[in-house]
PDB file of N, CA and C in Angstrom:
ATOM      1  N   UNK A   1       2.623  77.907  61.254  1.00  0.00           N
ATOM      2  CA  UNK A   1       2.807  76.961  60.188  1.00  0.00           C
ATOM      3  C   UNK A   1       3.769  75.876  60.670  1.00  0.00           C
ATOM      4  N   UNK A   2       3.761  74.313  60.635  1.00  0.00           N
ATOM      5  CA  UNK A   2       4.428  73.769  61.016  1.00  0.00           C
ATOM      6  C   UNK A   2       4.745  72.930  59.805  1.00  0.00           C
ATOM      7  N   UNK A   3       5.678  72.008  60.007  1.00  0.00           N
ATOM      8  CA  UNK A   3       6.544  71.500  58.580  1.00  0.00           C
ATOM      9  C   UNK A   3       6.933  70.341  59.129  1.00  0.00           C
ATOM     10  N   UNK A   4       6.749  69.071  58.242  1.00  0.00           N
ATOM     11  CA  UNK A   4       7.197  67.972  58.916  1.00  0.00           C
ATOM     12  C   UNK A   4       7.969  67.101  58.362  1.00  0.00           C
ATOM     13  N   UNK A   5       9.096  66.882  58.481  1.00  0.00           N
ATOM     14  CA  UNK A   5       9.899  66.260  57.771  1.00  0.00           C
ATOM     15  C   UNK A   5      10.042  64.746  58.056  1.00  0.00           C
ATOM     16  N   UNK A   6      10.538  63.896  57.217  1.00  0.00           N
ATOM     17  CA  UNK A   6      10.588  62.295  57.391  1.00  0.00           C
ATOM     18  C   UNK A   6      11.301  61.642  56.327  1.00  0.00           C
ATOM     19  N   UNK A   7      11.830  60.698  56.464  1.00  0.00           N
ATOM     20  CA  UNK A   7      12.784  59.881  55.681  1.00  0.00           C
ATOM     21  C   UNK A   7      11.891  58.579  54.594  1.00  0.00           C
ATOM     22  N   UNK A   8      12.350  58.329  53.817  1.00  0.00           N
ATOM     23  CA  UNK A   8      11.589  57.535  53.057  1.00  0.00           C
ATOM     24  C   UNK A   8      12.631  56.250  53.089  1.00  0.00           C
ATOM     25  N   UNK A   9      12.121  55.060  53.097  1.00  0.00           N
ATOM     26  CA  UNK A   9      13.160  53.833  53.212  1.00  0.00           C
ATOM     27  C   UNK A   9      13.467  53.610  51.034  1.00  0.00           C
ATOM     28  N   UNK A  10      14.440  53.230  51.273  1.00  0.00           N
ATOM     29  CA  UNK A  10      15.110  52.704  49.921  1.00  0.00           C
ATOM     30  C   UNK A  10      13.680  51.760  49.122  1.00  0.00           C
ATOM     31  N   UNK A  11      13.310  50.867  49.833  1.00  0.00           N
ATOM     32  CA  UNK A  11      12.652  49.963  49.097  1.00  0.00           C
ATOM     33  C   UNK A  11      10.673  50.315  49.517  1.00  0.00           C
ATOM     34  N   UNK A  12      10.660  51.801  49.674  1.00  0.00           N
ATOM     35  CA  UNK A  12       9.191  52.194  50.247  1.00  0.00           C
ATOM     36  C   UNK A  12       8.962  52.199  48.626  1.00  0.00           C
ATOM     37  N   UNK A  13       7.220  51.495  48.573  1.00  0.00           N
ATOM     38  CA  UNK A  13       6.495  51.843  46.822  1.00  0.00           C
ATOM     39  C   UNK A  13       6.015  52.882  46.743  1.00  0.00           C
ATOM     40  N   UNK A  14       6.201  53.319  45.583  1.00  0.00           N
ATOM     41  CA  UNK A  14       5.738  54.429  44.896  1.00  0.00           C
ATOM     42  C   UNK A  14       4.171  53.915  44.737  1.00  0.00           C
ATOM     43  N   UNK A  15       2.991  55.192  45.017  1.00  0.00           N
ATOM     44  CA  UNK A  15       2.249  54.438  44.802  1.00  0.00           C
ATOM     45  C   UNK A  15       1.845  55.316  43.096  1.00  0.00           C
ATOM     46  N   UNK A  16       2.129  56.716  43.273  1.00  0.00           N
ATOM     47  CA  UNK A  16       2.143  57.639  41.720  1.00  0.00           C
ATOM     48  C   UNK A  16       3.798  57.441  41.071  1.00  0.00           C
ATOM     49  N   UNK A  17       4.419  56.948  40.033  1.00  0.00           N
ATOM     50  CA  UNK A  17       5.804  57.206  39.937  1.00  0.00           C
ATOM     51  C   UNK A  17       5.678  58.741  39.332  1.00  0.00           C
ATOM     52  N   UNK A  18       7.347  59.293  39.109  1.00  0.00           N
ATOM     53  CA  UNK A  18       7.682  60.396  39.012  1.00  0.00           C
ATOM     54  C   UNK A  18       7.430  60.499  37.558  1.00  0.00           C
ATOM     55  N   UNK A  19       6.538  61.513  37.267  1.00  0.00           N
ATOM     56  CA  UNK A  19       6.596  61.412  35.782  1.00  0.00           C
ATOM     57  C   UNK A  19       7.164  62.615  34.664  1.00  0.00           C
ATOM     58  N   UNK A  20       7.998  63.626  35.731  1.00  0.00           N
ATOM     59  CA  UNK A  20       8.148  64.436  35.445  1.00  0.00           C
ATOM     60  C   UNK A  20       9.861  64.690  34.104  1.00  0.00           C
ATOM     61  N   UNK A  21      10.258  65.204  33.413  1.00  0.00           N
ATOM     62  CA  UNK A  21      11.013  65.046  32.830  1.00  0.00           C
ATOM     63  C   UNK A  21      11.657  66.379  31.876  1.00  0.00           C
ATOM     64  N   UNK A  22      12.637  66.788  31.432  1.00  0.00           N
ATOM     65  CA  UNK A  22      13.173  67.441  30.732  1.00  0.00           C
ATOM     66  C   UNK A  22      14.116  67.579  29.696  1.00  0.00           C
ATOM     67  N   UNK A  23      13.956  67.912  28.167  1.00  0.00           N
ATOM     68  CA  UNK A  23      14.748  67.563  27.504  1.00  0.00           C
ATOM     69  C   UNK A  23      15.430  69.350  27.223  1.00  0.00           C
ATOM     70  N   UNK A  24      16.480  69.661  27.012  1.00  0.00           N
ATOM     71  CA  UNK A  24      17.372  70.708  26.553  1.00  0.00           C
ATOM     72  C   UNK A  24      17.661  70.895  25.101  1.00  0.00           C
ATOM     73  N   UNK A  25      17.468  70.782  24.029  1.00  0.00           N
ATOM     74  CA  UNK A  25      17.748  71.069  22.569  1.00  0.00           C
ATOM     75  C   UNK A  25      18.796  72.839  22.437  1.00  0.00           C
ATOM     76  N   UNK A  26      19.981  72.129  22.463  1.00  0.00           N
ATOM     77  CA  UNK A  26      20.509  73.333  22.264  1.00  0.00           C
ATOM     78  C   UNK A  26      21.002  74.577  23.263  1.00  0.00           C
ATOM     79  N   UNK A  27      20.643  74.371  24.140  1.00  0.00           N
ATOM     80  CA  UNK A  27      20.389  75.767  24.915  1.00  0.00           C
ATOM     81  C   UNK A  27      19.389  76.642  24.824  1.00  0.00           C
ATOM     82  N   UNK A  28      18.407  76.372  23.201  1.00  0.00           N
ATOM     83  CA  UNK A  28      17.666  77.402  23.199  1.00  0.00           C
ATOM     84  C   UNK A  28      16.308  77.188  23.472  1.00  0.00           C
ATOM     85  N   UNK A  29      15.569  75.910  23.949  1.00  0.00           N
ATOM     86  CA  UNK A  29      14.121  75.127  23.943  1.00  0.00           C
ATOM     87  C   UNK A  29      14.356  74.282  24.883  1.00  0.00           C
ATOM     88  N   UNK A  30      13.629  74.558  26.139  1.00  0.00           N
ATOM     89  CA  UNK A  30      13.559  73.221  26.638  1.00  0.00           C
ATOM     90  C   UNK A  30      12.113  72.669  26.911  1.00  0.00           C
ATOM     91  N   UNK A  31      11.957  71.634  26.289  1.00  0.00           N
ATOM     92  CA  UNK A  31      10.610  70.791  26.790  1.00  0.00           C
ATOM     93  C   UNK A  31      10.476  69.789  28.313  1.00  0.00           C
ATOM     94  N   UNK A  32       9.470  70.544  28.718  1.00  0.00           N
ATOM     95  CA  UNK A  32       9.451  69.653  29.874  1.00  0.00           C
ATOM     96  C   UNK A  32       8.160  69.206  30.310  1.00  0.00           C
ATOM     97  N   UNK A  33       7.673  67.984  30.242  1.00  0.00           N
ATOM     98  CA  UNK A  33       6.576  67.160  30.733  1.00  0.00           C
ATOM     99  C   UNK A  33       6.222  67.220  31.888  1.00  0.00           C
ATOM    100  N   UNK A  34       5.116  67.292  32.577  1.00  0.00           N
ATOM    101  CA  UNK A  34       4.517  67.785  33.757  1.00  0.00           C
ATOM    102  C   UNK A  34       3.337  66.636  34.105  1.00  0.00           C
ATOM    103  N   UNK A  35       2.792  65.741  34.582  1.00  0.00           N
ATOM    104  CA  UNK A  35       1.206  64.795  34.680  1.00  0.00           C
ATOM    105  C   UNK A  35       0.371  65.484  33.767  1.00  0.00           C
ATOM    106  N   UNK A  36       0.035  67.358  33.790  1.00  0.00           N
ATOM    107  CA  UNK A  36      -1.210  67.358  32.649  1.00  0.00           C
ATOM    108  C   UNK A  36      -0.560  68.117  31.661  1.00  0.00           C
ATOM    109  N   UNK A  37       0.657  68.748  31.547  1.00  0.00           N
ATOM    110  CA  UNK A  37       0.731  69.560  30.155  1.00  0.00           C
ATOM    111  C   UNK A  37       2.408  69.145  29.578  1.00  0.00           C
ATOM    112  N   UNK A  38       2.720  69.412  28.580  1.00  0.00           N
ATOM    113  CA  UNK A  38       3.834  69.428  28.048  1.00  0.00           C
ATOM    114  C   UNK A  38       4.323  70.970  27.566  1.00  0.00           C
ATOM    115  N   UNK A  39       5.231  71.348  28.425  1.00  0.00           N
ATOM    116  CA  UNK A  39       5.613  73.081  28.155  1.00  0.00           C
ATOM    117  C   UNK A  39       6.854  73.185  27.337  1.00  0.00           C
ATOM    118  N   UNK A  40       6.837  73.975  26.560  1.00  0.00           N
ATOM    119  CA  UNK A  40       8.154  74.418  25.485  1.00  0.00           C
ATOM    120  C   UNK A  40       8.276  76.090  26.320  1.00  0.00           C
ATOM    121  N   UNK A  41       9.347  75.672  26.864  1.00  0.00           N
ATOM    122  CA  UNK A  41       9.793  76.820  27.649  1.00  0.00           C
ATOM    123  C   UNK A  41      11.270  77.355  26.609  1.00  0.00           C
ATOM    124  N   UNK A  42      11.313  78.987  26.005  1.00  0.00           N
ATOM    125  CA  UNK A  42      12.497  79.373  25.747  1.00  0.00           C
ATOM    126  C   UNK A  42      12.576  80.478  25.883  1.00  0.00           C
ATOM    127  N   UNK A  43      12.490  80.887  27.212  1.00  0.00           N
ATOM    128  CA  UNK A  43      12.840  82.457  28.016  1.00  0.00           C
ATOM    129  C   UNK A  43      14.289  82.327  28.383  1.00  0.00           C
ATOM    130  N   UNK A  44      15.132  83.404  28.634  1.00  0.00           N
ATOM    131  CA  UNK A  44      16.304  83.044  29.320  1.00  0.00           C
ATOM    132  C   UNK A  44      16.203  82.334  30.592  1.00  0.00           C
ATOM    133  N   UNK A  45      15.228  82.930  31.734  1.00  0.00           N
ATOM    134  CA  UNK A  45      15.501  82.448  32.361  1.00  0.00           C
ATOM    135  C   UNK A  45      15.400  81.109  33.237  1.00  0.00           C
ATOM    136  N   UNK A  46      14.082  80.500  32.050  1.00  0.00           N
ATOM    137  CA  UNK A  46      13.739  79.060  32.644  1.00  0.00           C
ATOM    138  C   UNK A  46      14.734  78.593  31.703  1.00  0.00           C
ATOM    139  N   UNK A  47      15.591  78.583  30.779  1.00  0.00           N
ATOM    140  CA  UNK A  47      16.910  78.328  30.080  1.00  0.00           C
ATOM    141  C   UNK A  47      17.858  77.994  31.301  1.00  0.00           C
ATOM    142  N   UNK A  48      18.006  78.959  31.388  1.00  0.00           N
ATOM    143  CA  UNK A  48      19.160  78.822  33.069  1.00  0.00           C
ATOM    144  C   UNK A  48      18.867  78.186  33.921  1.00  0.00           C
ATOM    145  N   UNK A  49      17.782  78.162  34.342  1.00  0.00           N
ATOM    146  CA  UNK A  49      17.295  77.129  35.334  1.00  0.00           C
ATOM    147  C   UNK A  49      17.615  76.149  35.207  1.00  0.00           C
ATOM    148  N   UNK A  50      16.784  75.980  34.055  1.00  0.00           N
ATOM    149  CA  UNK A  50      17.226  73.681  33.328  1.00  0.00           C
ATOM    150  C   UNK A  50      18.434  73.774  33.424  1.00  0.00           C
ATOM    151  N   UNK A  51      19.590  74.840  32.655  1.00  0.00           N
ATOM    152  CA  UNK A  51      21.106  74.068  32.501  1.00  0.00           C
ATOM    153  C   UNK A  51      21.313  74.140  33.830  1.00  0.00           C
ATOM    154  N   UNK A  52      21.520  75.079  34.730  1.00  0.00           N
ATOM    155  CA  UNK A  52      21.841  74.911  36.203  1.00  0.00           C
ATOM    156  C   UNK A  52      21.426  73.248  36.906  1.00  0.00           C
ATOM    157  N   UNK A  53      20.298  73.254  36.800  1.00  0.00           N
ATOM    158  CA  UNK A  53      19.621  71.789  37.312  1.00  0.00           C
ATOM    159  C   UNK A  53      20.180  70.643  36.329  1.00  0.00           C
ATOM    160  N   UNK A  54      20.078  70.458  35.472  1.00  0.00           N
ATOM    161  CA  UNK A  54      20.949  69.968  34.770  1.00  0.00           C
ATOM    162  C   UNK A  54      22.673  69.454  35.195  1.00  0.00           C
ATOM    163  N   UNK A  55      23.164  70.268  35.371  1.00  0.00           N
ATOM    164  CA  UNK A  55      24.539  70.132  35.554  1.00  0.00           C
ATOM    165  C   UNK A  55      24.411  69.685  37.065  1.00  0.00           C
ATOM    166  N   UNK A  56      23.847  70.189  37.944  1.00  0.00           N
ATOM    167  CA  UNK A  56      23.634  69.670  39.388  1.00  0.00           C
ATOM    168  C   UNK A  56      23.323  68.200  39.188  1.00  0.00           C
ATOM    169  N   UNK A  57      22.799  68.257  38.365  1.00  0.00           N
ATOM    170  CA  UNK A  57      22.210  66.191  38.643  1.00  0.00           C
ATOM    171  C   UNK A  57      23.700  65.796  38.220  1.00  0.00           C
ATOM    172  N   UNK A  58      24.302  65.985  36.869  1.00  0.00           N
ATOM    173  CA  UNK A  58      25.104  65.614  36.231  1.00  0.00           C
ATOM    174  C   UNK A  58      26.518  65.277  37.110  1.00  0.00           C
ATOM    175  N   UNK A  59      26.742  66.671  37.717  1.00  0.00           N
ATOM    176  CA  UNK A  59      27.965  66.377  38.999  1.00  0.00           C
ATOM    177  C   UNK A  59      27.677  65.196  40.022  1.00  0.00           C
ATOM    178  N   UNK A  60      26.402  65.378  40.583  1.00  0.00           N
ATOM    179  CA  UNK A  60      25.840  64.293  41.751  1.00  0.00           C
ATOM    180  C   UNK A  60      26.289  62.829  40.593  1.00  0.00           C
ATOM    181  N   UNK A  61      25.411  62.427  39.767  1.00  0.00           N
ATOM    182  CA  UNK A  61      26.062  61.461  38.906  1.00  0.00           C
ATOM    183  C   UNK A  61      27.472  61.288  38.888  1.00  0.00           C
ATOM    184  N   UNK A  62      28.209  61.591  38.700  1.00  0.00           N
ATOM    185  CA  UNK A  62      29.608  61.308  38.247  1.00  0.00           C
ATOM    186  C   UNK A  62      30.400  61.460  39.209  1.00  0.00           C
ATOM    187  N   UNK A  63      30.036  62.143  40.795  1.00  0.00           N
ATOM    188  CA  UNK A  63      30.267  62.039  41.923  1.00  0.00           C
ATOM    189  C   UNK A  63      31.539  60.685  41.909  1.00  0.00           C
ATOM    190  N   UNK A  64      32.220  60.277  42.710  1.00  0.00           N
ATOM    191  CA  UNK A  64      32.547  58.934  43.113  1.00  0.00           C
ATOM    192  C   UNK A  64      31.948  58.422  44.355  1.00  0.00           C
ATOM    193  N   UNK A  65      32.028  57.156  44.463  1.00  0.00           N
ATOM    194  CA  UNK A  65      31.208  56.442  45.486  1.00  0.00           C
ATOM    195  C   UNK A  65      31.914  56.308  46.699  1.00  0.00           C
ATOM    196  N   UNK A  66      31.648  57.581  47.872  1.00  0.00           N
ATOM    197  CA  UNK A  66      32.957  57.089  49.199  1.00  0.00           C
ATOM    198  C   UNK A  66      32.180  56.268  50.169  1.00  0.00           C
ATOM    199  N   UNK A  67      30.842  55.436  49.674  1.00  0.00           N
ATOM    200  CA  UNK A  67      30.098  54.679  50.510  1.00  0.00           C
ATOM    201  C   UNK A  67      31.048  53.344  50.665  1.00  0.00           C
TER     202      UNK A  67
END
């Protein structure tokens, strides 16, 4: 199996954009949009998932800029 990795430039076009998305209500429902379905996920553990991923974006965000 081989795997190929590569860099994407800042200003390369999208030619599909990302359409993927997630909303959290509570802790206890999360809806998340997919290209063909819209899922209402409220198991624990796709719960945990989203807040985990969630908070990961959230830190990267609020990061400071040492560029």
């Amino acid at each position: 199996m081989a795997v190929t990795l590569g860099i994407v430039p800042l200003h390369a076009t999208v030619r599909v954009p990302p359409a993927d998305g997630f909303w959290n209500f509570d802790g206890r429902l999360v809806i998340t949009e997919d290209r063909h379905a819209e899922l209402w996920l409220d198991d624990a553990d796709a719960l945990a998932a989203n807040a985990r991923w969630g908070a990961e974006q959230g830190a990267r965000l609020e990061a400071p800029d040492t560029a």
